[in-house]
Protein backbone atom coordinates (compact mmCIF):
# COMPACT_ATOMS: atom_id res chain seq x y z
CA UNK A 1 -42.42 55.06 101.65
CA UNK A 2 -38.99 53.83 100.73
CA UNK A 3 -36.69 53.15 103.32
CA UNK A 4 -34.22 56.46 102.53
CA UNK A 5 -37.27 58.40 103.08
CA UNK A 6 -38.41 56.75 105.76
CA UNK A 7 -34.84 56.91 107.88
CA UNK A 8 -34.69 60.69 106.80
CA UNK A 9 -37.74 61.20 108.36
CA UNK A 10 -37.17 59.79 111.26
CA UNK A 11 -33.55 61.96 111.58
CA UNK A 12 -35.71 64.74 110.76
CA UNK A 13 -38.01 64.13 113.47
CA UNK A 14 -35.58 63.80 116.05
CA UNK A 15 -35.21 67.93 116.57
CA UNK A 16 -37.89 70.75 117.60
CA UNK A 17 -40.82 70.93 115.98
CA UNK A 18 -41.89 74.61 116.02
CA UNK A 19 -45.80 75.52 116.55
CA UNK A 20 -46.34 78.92 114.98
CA UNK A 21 -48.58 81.26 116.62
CA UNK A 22 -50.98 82.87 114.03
CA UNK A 23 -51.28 86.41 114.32
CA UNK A 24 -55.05 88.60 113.95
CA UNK A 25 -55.33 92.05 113.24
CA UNK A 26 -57.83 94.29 115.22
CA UNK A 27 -60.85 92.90 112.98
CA UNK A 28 -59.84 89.29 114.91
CA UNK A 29 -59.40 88.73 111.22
CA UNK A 30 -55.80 87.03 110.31
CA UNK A 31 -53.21 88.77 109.52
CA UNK A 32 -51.40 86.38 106.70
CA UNK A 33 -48.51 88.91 105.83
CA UNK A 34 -47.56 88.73 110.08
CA UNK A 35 -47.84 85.14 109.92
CA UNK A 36 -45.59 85.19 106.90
CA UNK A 37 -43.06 87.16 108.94
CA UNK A 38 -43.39 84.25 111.85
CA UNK A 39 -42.50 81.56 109.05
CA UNK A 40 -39.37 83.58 107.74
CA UNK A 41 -38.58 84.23 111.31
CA UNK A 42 -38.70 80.90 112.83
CA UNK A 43 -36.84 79.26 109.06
CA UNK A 44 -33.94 81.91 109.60
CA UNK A 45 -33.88 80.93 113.32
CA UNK A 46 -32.43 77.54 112.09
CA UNK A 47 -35.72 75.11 113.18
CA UNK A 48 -36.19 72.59 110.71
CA UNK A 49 -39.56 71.00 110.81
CA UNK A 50 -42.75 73.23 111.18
CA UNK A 51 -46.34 72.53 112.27
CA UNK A 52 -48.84 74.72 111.16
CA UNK A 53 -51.92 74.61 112.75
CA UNK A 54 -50.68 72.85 115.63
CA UNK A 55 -52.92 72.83 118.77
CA UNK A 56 -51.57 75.63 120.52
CA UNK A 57 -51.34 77.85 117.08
CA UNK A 58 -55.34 78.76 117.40
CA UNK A 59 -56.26 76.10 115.34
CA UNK A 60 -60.06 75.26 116.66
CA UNK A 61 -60.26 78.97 115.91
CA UNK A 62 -59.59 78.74 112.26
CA UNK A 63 -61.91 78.37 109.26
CA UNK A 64 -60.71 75.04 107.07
CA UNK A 65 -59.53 78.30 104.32
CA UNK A 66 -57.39 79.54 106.94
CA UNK A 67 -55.87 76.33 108.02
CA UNK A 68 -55.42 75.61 104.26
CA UNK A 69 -53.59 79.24 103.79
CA UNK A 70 -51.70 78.67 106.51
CA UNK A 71 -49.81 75.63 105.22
CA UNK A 72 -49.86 77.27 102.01
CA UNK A 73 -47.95 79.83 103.48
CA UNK A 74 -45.60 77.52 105.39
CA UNK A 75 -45.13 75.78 102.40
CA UNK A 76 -43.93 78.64 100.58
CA UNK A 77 -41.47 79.12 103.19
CA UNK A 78 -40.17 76.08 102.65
CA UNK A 79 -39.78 76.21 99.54
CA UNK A 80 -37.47 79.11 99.65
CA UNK A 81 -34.83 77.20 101.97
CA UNK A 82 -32.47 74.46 100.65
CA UNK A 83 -34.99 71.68 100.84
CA UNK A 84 -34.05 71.34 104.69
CA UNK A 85 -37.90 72.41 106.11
CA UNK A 86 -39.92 69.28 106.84
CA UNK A 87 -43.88 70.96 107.01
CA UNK A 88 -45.91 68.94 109.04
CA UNK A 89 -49.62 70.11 109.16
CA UNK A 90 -51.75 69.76 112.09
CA UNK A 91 -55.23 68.38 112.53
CA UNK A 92 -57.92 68.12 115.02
CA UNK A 93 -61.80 67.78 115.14
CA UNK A 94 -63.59 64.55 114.75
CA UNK A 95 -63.21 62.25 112.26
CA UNK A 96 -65.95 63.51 109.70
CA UNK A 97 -64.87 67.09 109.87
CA UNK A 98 -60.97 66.32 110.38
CA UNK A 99 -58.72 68.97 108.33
């Protein structure tokens, strides 16, 4: 990491970091286009850096494909703001089945 990168990462980590929930439908199933709304909710809200699948976003309840669409879809969200929306995934298990 150069050091421009590394000093805007460090101003970028000086805010919030939002934890989205992650919202199932009746079937316990998720709901992706909800969760979508919770990105674009939480982006126009102003917060600037964005864990998905943090620890208190139902992650242990999450197949590795969800966890994957999830910062897919966070991701996406990102990409639609000025550049400004530092994603920063979360992880968890043990190390051999860490994701």
């Amino acid at each position: 990491m150069r050091d421009g990168e590394r000093a805007r990462l460090i101003k970028e980590l000086q805010t919030i970091c939002a934890i989205p929930i992650t919202p199932f439908d009746e079937a316990q199933r998720v709901d992706w286009a909800a969760y979508g709304r919770v990105i674009r909710g939480i982006v126009a809200g102003g917060m600037t850096v964005l864990t998905p699948n943090g620890n208190t976003s139902e992650f242990y309840s999450l197949t590795r494909e969800e966890c994957d669409r999830a910062v897919a879809v966070t991701v996406g969200a990102a990409s639609s703001t000025d550049g400004s929306l530092l994603v920063m995934p979360g992880v968890g298990h043990d190390i051999a089945t860490g994701h």
